[in-house]
C-alpha atoms as a PDB file:
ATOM      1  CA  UNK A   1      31.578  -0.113 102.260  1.00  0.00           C
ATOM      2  CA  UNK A   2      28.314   1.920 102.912  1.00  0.00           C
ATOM      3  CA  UNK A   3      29.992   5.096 100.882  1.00  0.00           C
ATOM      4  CA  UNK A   4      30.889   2.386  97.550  1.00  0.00           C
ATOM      5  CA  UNK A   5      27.446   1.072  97.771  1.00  0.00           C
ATOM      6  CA  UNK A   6      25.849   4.779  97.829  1.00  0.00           C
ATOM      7  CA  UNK A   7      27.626   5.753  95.077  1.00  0.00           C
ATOM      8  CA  UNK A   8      27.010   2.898  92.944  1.00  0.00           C
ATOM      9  CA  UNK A   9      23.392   3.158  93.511  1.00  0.00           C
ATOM     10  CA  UNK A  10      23.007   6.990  93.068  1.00  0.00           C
ATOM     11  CA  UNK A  11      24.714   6.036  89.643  1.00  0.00           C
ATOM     12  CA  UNK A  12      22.100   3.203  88.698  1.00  0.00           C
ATOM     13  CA  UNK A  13      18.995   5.870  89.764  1.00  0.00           C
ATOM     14  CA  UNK A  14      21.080   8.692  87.411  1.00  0.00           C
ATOM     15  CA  UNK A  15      20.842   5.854  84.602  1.00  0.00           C
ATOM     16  CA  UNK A  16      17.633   5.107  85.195  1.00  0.00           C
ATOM     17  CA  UNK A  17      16.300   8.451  85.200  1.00  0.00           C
ATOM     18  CA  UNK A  18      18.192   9.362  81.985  1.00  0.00           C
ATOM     19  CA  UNK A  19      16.651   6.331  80.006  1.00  0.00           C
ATOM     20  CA  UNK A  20      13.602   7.317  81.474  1.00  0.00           C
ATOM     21  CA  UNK A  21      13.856  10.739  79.881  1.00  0.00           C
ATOM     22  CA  UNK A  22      14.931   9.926  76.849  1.00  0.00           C
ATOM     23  CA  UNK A  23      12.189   7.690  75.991  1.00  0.00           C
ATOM     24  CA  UNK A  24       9.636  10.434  76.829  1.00  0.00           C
ATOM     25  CA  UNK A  25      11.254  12.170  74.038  1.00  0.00           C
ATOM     26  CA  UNK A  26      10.478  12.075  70.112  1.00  0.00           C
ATOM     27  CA  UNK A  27      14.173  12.113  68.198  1.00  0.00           C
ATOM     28  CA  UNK A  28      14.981  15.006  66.943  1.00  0.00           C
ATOM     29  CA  UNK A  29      14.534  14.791  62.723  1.00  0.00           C
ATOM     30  CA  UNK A  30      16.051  16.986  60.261  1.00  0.00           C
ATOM     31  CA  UNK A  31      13.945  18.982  58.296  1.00  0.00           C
ATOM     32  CA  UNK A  32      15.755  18.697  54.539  1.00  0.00           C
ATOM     33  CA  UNK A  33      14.571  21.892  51.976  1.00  0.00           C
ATOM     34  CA  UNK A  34      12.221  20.690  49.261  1.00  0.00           C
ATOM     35  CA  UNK A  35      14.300  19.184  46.466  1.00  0.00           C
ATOM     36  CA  UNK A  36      13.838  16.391  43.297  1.00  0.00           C
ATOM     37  CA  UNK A  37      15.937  14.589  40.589  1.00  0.00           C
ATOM     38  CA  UNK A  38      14.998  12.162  38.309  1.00  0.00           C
ATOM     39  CA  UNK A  39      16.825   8.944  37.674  1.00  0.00           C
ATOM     40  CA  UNK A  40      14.940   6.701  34.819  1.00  0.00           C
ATOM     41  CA  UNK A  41      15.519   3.829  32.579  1.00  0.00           C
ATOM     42  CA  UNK A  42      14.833   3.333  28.888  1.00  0.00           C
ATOM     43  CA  UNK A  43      13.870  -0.164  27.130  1.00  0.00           C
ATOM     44  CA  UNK A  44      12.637   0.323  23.582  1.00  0.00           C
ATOM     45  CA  UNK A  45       9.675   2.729  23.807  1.00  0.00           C
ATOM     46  CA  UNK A  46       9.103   2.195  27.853  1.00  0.00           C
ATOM     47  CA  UNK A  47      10.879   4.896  30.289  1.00  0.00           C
ATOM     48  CA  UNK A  48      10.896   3.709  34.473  1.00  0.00           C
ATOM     49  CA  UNK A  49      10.779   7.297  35.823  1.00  0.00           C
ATOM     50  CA  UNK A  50      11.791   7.248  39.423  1.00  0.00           C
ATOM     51  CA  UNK A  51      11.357  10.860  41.557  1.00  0.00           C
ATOM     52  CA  UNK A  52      13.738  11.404  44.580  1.00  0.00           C
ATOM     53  CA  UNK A  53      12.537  14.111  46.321  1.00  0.00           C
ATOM     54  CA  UNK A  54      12.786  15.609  50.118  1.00  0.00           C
ATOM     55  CA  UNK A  55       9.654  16.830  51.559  1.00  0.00           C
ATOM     56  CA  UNK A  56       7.298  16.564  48.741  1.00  0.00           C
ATOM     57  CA  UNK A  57       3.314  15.785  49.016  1.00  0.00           C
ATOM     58  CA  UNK A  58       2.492  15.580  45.078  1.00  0.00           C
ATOM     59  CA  UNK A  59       4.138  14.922  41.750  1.00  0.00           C
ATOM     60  CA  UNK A  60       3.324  15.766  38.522  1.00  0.00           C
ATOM     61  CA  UNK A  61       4.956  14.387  35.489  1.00  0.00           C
ATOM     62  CA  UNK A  62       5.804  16.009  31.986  1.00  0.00           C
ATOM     63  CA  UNK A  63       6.249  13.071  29.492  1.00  0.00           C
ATOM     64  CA  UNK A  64       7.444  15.824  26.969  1.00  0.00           C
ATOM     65  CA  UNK A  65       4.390  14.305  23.871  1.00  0.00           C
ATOM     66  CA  UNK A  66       1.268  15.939  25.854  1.00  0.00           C
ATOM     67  CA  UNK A  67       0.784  13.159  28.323  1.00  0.00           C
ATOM     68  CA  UNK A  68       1.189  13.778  32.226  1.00  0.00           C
ATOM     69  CA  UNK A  69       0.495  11.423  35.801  1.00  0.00           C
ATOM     70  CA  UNK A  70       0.643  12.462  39.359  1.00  0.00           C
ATOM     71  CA  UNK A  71       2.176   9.163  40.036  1.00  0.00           C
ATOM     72  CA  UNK A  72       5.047   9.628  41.790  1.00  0.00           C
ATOM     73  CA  UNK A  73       7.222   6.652  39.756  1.00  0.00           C
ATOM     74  CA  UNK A  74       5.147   5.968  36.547  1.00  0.00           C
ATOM     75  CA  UNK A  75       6.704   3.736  33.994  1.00  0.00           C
ATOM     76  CA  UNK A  76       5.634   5.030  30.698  1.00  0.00           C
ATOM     77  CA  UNK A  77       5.191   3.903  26.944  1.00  0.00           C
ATOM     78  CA  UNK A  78       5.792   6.409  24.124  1.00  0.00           C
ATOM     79  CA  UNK A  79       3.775   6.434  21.025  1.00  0.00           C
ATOM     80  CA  UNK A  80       6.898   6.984  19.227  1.00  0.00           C
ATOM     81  CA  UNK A  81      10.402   7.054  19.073  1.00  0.00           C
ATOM     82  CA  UNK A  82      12.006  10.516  19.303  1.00  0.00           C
ATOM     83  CA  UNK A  83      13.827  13.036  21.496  1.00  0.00           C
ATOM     84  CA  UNK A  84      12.005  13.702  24.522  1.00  0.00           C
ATOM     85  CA  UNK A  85      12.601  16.251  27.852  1.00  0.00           C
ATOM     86  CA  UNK A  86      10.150  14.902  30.609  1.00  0.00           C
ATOM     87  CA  UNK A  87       9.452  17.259  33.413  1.00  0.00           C
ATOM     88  CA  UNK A  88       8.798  16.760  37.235  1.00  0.00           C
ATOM     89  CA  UNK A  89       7.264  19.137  39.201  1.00  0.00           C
ATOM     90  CA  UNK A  90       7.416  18.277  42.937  1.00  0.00           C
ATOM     91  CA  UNK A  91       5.302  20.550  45.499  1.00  0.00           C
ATOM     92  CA  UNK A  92       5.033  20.299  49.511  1.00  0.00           C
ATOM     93  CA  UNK A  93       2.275  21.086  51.393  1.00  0.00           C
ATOM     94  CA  UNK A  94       2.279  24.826  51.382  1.00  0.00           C
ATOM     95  CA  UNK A  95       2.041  24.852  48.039  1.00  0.00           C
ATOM     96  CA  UNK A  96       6.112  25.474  47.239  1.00  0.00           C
ATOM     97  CA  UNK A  97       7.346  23.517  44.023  1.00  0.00           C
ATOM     98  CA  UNK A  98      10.549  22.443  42.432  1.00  0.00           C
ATOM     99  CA  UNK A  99      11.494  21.558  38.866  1.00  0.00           C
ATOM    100  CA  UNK A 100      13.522  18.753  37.629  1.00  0.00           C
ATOM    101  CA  UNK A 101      13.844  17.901  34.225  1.00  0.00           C
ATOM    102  CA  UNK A 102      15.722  15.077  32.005  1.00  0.00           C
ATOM    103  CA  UNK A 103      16.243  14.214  28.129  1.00  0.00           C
ATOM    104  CA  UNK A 104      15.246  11.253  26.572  1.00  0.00           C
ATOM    105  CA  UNK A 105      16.305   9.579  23.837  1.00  0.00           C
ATOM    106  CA  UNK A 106      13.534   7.042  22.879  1.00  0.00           C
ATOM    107  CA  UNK A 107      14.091   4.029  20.318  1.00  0.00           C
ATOM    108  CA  UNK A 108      15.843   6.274  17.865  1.00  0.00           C
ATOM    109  CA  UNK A 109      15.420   4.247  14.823  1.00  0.00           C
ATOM    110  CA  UNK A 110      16.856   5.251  11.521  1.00  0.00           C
ATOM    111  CA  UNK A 111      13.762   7.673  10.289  1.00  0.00           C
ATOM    112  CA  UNK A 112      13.921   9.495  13.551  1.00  0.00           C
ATOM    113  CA  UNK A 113      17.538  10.033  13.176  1.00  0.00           C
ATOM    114  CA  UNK A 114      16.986  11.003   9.352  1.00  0.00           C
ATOM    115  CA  UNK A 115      13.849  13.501  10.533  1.00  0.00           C
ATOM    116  CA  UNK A 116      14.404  14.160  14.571  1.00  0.00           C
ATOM    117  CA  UNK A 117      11.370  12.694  15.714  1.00  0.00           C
ATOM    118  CA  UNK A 118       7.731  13.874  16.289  1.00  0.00           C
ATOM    119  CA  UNK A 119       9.066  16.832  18.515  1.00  0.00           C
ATOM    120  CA  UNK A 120      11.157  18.111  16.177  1.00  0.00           C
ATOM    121  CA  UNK A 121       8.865  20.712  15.439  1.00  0.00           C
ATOM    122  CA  UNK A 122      10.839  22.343  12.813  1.00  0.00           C
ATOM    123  CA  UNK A 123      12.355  19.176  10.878  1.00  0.00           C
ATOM    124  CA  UNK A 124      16.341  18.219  11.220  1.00  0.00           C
ATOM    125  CA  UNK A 125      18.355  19.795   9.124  1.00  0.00           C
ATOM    126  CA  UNK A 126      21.522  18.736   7.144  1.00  0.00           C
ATOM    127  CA  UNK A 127      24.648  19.903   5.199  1.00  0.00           C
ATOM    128  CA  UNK A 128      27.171  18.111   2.963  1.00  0.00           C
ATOM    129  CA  UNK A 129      30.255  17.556   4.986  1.00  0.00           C
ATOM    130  CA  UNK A 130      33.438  19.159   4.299  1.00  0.00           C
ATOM    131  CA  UNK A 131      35.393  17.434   6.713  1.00  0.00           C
ATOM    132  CA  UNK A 132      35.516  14.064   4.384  1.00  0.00           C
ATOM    133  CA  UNK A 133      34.894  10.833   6.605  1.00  0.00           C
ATOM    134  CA  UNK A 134      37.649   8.347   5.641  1.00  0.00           C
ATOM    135  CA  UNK A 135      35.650   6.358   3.275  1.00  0.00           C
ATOM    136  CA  UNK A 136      33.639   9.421   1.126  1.00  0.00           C
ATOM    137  CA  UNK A 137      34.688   8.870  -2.678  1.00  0.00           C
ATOM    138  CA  UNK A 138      34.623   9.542  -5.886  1.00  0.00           C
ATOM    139  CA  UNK A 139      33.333   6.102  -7.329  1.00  0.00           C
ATOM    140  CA  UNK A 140      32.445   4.004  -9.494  1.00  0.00           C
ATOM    141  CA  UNK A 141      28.739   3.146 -10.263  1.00  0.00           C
ATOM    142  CA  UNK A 142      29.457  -0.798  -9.425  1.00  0.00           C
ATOM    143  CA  UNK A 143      28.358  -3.521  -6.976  1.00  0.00           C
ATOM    144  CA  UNK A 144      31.118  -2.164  -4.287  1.00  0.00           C
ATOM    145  CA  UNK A 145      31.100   1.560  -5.171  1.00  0.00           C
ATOM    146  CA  UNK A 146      34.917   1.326  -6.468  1.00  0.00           C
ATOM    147  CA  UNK A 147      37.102   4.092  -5.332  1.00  0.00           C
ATOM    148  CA  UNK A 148      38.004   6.115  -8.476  1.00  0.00           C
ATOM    149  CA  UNK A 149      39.517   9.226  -6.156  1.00  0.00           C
ATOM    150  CA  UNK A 150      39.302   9.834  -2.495  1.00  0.00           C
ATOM    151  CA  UNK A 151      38.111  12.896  -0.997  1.00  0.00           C
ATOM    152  CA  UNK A 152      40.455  15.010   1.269  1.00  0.00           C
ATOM    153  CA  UNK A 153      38.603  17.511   3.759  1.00  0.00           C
ATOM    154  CA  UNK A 154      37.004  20.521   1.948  1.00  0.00           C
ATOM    155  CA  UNK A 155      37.768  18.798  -1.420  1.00  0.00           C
ATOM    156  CA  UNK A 156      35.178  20.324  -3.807  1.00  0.00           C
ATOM    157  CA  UNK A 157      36.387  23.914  -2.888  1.00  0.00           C
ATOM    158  CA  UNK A 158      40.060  23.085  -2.616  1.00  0.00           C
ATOM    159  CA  UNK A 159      40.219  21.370  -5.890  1.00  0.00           C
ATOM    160  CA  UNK A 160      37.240  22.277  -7.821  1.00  0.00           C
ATOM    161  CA  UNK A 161      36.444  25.737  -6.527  1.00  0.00           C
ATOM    162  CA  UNK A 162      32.827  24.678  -5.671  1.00  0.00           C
ATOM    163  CA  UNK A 163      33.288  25.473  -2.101  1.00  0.00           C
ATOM    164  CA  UNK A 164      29.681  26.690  -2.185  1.00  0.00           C
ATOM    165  CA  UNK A 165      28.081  22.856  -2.204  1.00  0.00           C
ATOM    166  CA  UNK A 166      28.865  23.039   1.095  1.00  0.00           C
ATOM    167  CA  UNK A 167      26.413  25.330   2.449  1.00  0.00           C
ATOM    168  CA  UNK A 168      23.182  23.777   1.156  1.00  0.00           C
ATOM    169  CA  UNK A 169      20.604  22.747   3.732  1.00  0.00           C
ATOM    170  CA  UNK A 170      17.984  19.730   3.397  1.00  0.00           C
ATOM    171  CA  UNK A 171      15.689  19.234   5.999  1.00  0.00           C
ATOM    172  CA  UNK A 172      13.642  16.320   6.874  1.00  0.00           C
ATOM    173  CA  UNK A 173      10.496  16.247   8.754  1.00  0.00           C
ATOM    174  CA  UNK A 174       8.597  13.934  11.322  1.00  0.00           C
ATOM    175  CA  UNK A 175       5.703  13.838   8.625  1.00  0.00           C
ATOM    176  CA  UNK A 176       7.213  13.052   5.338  1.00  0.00           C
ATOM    177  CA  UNK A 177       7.783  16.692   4.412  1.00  0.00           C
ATOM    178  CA  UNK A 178      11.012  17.415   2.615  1.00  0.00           C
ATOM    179  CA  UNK A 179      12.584  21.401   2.271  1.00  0.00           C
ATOM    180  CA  UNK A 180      15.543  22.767   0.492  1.00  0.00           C
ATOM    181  CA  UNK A 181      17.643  25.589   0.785  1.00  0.00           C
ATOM    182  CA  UNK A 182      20.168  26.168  -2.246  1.00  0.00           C
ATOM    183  CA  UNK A 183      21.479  29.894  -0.313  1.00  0.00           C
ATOM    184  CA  UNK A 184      22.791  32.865  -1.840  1.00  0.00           C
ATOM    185  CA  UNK A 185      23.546  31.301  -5.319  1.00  0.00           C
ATOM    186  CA  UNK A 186      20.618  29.588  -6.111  1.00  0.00           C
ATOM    187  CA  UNK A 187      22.542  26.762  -7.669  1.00  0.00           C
ATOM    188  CA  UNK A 188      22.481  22.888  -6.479  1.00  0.00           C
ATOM    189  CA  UNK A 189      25.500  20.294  -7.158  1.00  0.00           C
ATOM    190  CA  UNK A 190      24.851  18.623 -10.189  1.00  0.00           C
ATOM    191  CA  UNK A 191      26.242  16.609 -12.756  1.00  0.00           C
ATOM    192  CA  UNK A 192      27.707  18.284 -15.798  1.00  0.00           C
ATOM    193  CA  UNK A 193      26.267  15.854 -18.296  1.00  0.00           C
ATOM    194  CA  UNK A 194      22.732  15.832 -16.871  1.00  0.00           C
ATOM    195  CA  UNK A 195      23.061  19.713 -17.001  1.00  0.00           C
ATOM    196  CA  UNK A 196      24.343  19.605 -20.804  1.00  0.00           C
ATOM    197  CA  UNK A 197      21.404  17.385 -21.623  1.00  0.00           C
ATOM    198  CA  UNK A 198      18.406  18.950 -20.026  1.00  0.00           C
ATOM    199  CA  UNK A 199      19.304  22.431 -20.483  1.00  0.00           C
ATOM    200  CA  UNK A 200      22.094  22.746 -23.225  1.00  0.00           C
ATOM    201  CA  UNK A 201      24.277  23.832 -20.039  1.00  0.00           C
ATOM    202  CA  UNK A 202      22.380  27.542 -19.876  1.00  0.00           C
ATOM    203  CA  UNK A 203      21.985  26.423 -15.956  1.00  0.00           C
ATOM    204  CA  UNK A 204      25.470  25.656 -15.092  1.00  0.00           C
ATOM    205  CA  UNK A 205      26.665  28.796 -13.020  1.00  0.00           C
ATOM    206  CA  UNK A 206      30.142  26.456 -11.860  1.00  0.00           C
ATOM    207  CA  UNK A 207      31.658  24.633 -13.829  1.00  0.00           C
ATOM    208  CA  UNK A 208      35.218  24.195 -12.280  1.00  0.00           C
ATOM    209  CA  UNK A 209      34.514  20.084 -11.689  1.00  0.00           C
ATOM    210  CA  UNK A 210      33.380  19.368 -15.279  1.00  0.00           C
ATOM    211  CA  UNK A 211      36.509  17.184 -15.837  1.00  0.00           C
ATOM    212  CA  UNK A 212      34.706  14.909 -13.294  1.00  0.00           C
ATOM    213  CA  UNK A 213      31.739  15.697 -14.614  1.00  0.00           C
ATOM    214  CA  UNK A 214      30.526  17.559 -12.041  1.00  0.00           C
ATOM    215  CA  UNK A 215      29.162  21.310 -11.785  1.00  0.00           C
ATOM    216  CA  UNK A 216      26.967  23.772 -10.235  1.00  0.00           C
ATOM    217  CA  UNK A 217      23.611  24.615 -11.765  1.00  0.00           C
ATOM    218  CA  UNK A 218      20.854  27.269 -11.275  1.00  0.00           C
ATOM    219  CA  UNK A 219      17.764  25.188  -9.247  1.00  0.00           C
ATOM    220  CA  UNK A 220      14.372  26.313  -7.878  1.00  0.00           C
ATOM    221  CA  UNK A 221      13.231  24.372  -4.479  1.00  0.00           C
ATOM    222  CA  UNK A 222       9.975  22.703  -5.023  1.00  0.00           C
ATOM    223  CA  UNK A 223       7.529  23.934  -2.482  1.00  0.00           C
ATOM    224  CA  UNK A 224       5.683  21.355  -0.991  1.00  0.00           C
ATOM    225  CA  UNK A 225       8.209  18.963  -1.623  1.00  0.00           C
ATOM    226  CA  UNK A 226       8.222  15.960   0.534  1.00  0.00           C
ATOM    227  CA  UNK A 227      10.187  12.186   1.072  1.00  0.00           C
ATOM    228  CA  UNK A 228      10.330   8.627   1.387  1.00  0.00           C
ATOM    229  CA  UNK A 229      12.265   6.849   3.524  1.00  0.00           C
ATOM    230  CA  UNK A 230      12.872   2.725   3.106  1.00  0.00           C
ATOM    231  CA  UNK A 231      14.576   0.956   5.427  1.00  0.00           C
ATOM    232  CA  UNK A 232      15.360  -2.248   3.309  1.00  0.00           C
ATOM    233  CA  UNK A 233      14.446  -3.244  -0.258  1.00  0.00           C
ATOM    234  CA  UNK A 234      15.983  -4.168  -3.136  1.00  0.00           C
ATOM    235  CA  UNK A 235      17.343  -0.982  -5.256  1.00  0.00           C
ATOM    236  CA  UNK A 236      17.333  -1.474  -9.053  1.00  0.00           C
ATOM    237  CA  UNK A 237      19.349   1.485 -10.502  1.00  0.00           C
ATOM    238  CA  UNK A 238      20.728   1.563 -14.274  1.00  0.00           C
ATOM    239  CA  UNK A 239      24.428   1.127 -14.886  1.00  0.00           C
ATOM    240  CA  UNK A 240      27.049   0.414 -16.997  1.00  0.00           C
ATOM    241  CA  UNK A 241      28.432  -2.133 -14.848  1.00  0.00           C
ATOM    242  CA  UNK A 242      25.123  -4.414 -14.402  1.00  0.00           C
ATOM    243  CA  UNK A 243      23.739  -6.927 -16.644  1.00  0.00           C
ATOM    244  CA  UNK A 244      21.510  -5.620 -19.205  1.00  0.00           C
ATOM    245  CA  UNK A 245      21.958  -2.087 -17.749  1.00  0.00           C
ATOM    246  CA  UNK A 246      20.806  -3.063 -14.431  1.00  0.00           C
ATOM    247  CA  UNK A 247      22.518  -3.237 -10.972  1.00  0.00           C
ATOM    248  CA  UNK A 248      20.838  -4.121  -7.945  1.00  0.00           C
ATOM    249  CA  UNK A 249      21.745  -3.611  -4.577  1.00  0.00           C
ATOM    250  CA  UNK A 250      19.912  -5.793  -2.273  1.00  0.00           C
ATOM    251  CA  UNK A 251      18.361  -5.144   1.311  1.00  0.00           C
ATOM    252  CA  UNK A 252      19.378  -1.011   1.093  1.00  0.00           C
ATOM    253  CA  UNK A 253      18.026   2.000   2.678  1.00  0.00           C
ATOM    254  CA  UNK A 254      16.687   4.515   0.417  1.00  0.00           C
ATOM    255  CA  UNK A 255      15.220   8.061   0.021  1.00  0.00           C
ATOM    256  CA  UNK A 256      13.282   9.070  -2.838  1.00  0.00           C
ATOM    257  CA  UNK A 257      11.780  12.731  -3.202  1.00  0.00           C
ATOM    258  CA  UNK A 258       9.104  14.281  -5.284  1.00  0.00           C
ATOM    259  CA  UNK A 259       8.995  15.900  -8.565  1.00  0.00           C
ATOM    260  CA  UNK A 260      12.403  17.499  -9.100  1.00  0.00           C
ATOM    261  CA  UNK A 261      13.916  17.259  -5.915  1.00  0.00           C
ATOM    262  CA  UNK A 262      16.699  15.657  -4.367  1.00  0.00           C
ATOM    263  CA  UNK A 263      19.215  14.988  -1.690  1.00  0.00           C
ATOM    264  CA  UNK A 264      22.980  16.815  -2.206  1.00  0.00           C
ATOM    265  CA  UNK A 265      23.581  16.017  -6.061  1.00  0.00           C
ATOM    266  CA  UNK A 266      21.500  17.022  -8.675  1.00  0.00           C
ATOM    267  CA  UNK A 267      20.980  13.909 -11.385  1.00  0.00           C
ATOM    268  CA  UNK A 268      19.461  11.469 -13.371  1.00  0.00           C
ATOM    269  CA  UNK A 269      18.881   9.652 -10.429  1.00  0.00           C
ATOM    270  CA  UNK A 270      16.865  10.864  -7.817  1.00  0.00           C
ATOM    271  CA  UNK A 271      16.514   8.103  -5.453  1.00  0.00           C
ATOM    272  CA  UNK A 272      19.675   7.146  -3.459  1.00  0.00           C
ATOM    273  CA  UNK A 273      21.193   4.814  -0.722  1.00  0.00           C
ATOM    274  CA  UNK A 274      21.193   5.456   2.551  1.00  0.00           C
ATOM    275  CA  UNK A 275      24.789   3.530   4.222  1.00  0.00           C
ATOM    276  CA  UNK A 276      24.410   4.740   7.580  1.00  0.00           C
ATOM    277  CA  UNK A 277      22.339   7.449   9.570  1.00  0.00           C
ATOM    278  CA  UNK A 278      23.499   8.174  12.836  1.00  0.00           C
ATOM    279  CA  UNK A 279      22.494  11.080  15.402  1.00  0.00           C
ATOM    280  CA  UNK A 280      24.949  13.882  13.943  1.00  0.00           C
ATOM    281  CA  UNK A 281      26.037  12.054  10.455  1.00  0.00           C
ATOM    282  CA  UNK A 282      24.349  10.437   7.598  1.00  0.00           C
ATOM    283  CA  UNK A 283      26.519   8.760   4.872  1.00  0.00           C
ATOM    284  CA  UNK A 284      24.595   8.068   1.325  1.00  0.00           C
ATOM    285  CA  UNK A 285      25.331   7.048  -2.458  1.00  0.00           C
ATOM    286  CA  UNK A 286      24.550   9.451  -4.807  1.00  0.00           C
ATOM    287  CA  UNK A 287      24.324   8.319  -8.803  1.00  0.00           C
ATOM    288  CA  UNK A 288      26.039   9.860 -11.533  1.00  0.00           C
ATOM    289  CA  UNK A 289      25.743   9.664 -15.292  1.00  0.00           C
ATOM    290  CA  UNK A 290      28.695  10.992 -16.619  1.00  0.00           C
ATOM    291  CA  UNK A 291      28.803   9.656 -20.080  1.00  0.00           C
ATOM    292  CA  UNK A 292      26.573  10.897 -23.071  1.00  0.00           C
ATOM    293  CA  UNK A 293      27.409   7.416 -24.511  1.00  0.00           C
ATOM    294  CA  UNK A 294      25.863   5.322 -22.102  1.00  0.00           C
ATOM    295  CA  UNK A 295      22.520   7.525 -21.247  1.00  0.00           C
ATOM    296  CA  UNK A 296      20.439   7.730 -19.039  1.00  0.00           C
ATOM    297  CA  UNK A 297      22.873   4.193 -17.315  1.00  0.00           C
ATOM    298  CA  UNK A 298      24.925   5.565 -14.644  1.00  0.00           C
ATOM    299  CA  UNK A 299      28.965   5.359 -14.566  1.00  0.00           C
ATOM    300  CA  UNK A 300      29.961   6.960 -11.514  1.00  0.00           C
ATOM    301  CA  UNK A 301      28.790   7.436  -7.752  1.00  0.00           C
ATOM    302  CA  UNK A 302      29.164   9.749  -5.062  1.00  0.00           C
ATOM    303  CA  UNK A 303      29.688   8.497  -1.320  1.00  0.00           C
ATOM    304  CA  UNK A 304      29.513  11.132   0.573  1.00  0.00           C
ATOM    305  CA  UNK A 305      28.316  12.217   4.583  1.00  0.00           C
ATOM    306  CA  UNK A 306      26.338  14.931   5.683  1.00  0.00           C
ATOM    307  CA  UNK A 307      26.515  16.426   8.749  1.00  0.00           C
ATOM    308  CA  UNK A 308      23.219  17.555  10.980  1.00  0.00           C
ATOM    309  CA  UNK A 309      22.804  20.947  11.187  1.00  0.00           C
ATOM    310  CA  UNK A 310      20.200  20.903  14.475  1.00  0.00           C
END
């Protein structure tokens, strides 16, 4: 009995002693290498920004427009709408720093997607699609832009030989300014009649789509140049199908350029519809007057997409 009862009591002072000891002692704590990452959350022009970081004394934020904080989770409003990278820069307290960085895309509405946005420093370029969306056309110059032929992939150099449309570049910029690059041949897309009328046809350099009254013609960028974008008004554009010579498309998007320029086809009509402008693709109704009977009224249309170039 007296050896049990020893041994359970040397085993309670063992305890004892080890509890003891162990709260004289601070737990040991991992030491984790200075790191951050940025999660965040958009709503309209307002970006949470929320820093995780491991043994950091000091943050300093980037907001990408010239704006910074030392908070370490600002919430923060954007002037405007655009592509944004904000920047963290997360340093401990000998001075060492990390970088962490994220893209934003801020209330993209429909003239930042046309132009790229205030930090699109040199504009957003775009081409004339060859790979034909589904509903591109050749059409006519109604209410409902009535199919009159459909347009295959690479159909003005497959079938007209014109393959050179392709490659011309219009650029939009942040600030209304508006540049054009017609490339090696110095010719735009125009229409065959319009080219026939203002310059006896001495500018038509292609003319392998004149039996759709279309062509290539000799065309000198306007320096300077610049745009205007409308997001909805009524569009009142001469045609053979409207009354009196008139057809109106109501609650459109439009672009309308100064002095002789123009987006993609080269016309009577300079100022267009805009159907839909998305991040890497803009679709857009382009007038035609392809009768000498009925000018300057428009018969035909083109519907056609453009792709983004940067």
């Amino acid at each position: 009995m007296k050896n049990k009862s020893f041994t359970s009591g040397m085993v309670l002072f063992l305890i004892a002693i080890f509890v003891v000891s162990s709260c004289d002692k601070e737990p040991v704590r991992p030491t984790f290498p200075l790191s951050a990452v940025i999660f965040h959350s958009v709503v309209d022009k307002q970006v949470a920004f929320t820093a995780l970081t491991h043994s950091a004394t000091s943050w300093l934020w980037d907001f990408g427009d010239g704006n910074t904080s030392t908070e370490q989770n600002p919430v923060y409003v954007y002037e405007s709408g655009g592509y944004y990278v904000a920047t963290l820069t997360a340093t401990d307290g000998s001075g060492n720093s990390v970088v962490a960085e994220v893209n934003l895309a801020v209330a993209l509405t429909p003239y930042v997607l046309l132009t790229g946005g205030p930090t699109a420093t040199n504009g957003k370029t775009w081409k004339l699609s060859a790979n034909h969306s589904a509903t591109d056309r050749f059409a006519d110059a109604d209410a409902d832009f009535s199919e009159v032929e459909a347009l295959p992939q690479g159909a003005f150099d497959l079938y007209l030989g014109m393959g050179e449309v392709y490659n011309d570049e219009f650029t939009f910029h942040f600030d209304g300014g508006y540049g054009h690059d017609t490339k090696e041949d110095g010719a735009a897309f125009s229409g065959y009649v319009y080219q026939l009328v203002t310059t006896g046809g001495a500018g038509i350099k292609n003319a392998g789509g004149a039996a759709f009254g279309l062509c290539t013609a000799s065309y000198t960028p306007e320096s300077g140049a610049t745009f205007t974008y409308v997001e909805n008004e009524d569009l009142n554009v001469p045609s053979v199908y409207g009354p009196g010579g008139v057809m109106t498309y109501k609650n459109v998007s439009t672009l309308d350029f100064s002095g002789t320029e123009f987006l993609g086809f080269w016309d009577f009509q300079k100022k267009i519809i805009v159907k839909e402008v998305k991040d890497k693709s803009m679709q857009v109704v382009m007038f035609m007057a392809a009768s000498p009977d009925h000018l300057p009224l428009n018969t035909h249309a083109l519907v056609l997409t453009f792709d983004a170039v940067n």
